[in-house]
N, C-alpha and C. Protein backbone atom coordinates (compact mmCIF):
# COMPACT_ATOMS: atom_id res chain seq x y z
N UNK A 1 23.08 9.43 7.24
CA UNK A 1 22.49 8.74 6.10
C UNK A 1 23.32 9.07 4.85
N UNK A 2 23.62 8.21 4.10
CA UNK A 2 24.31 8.09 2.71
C UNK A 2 23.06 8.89 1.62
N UNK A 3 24.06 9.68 0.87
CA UNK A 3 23.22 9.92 -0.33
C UNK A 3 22.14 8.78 -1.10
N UNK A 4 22.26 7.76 -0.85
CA UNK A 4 21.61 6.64 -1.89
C UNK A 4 20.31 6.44 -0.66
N UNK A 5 20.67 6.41 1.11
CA UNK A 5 18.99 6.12 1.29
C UNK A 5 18.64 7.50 0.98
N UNK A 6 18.80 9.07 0.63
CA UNK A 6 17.54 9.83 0.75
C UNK A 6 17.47 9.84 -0.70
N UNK A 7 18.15 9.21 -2.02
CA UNK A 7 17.25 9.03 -2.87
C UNK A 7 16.04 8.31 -2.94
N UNK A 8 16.02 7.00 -2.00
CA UNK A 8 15.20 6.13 -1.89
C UNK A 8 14.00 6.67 -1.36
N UNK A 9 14.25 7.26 0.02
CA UNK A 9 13.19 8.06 0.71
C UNK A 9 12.30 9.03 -0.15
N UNK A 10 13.02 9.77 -0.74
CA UNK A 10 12.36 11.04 -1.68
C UNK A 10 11.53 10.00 -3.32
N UNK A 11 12.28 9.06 -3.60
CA UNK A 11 11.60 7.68 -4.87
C UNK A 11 10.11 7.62 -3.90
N UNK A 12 10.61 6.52 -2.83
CA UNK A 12 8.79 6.20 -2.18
C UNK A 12 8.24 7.46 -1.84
N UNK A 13 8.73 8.23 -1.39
CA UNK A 13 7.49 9.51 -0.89
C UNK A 13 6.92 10.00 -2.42
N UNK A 14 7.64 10.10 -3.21
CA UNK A 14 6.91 10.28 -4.85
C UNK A 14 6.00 9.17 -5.08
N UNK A 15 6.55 7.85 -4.99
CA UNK A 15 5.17 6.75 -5.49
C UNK A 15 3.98 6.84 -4.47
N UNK A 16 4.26 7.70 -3.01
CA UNK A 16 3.13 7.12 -2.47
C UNK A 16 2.20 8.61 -2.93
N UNK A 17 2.94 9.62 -3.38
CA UNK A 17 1.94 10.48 -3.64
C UNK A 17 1.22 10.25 -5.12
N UNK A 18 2.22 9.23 -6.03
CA UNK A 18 1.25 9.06 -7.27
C UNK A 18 0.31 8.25 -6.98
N UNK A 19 0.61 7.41 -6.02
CA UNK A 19 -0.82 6.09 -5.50
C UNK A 19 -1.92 7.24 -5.08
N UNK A 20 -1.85 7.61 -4.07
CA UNK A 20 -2.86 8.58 -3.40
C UNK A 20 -3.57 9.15 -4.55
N UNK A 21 -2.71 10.42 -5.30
CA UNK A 21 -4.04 10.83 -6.33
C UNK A 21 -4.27 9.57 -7.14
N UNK A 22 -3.40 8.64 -8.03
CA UNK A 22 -4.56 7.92 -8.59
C UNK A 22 -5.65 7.15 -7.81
N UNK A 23 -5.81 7.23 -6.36
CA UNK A 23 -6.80 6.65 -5.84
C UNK A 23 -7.91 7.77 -5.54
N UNK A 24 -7.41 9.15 -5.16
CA UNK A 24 -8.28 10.01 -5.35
C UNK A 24 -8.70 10.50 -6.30
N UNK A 25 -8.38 10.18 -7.54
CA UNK A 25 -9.23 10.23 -8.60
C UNK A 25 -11.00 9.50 -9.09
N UNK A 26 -10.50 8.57 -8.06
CA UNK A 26 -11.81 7.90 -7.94
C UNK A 26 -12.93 8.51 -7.48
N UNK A 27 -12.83 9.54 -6.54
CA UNK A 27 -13.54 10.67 -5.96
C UNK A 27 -14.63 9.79 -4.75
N UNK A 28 -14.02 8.84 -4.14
CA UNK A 28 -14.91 7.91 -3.23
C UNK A 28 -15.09 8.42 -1.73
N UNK A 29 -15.93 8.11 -1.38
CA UNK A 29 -15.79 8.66 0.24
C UNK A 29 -15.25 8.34 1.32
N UNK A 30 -14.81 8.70 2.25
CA UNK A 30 -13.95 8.07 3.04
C UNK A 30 -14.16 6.70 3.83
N UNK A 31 -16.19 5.98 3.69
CA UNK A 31 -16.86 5.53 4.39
C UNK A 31 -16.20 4.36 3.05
N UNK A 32 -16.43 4.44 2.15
CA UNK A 32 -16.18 3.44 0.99
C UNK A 32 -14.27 3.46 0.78
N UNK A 33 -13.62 4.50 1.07
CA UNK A 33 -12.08 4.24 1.06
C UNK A 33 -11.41 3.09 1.72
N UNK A 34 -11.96 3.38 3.49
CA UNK A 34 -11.33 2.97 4.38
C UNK A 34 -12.21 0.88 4.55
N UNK A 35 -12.98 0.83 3.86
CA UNK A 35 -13.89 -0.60 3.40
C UNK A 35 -13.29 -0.99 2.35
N UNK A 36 -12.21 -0.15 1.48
CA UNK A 36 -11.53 -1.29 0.24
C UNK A 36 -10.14 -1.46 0.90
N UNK A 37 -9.36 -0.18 1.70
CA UNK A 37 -8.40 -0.22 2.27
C UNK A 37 -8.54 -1.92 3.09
N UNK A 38 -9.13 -1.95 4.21
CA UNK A 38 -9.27 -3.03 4.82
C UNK A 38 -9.55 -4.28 4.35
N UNK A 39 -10.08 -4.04 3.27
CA UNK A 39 -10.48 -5.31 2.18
C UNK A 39 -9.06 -5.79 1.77
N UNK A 40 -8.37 -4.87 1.56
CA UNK A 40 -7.03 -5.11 0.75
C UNK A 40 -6.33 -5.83 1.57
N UNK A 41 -6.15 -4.89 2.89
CA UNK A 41 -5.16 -5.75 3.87
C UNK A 41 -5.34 -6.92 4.47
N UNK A 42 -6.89 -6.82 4.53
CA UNK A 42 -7.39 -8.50 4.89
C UNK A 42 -6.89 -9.46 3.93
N UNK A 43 -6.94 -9.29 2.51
CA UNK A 43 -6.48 -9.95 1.42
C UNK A 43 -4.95 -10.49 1.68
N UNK A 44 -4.37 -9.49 1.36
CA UNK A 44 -2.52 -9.61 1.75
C UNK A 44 -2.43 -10.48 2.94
N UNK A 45 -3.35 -10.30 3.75
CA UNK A 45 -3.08 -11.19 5.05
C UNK A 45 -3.35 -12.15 5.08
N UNK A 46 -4.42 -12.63 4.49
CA UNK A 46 -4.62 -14.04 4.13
C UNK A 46 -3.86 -14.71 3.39
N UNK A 47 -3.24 -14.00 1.94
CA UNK A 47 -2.28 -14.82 0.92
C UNK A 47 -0.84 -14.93 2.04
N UNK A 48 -0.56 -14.00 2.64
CA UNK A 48 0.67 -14.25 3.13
C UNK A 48 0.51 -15.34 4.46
N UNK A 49 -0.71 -15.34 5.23
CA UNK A 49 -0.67 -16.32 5.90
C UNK A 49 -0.83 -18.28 5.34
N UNK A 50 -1.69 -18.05 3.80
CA UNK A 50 -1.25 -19.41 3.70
C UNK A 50 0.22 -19.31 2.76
N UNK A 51 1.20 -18.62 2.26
CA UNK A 51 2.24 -18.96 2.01
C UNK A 51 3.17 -19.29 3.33
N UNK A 52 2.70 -18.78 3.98
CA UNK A 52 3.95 -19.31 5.48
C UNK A 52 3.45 -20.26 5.71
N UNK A 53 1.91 -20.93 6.04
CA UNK A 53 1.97 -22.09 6.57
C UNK A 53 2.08 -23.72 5.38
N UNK A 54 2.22 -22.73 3.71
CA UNK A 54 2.41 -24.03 3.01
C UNK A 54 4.36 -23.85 3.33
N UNK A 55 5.28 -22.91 3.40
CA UNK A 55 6.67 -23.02 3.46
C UNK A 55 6.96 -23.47 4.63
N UNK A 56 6.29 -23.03 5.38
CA UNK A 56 6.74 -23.56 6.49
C UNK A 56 6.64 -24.64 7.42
């Protein structure tokens, strides 16, 4: 690996730890985490499924 991907690697492993606490700041439970988590991805999955079937 080139110096430039483990800057990249060590960049996202920093944003995913600033996402995490600002989401654990919320102080929510894991029963209510893992119900917005899935909310989310259901979301993304839907916008990205009608952009492929209007491009495509």
């Amino acid at each position: 690996m080139s110096q430039g991907n483990w800057v990249q690697i060590v960049a996202l492993f920093g944003w995913l730890i600033l996402a995490a606490s600002g989401f654990a700041s919320y102080r929510l439970g894991w029963r209510e985490s893992i119900r917005m988590a899935l909310l989310w991805a259901g979301i993304f999955v839907a916008v990205a499924l009608v952009f492929s079937l209007a491009m495509g």
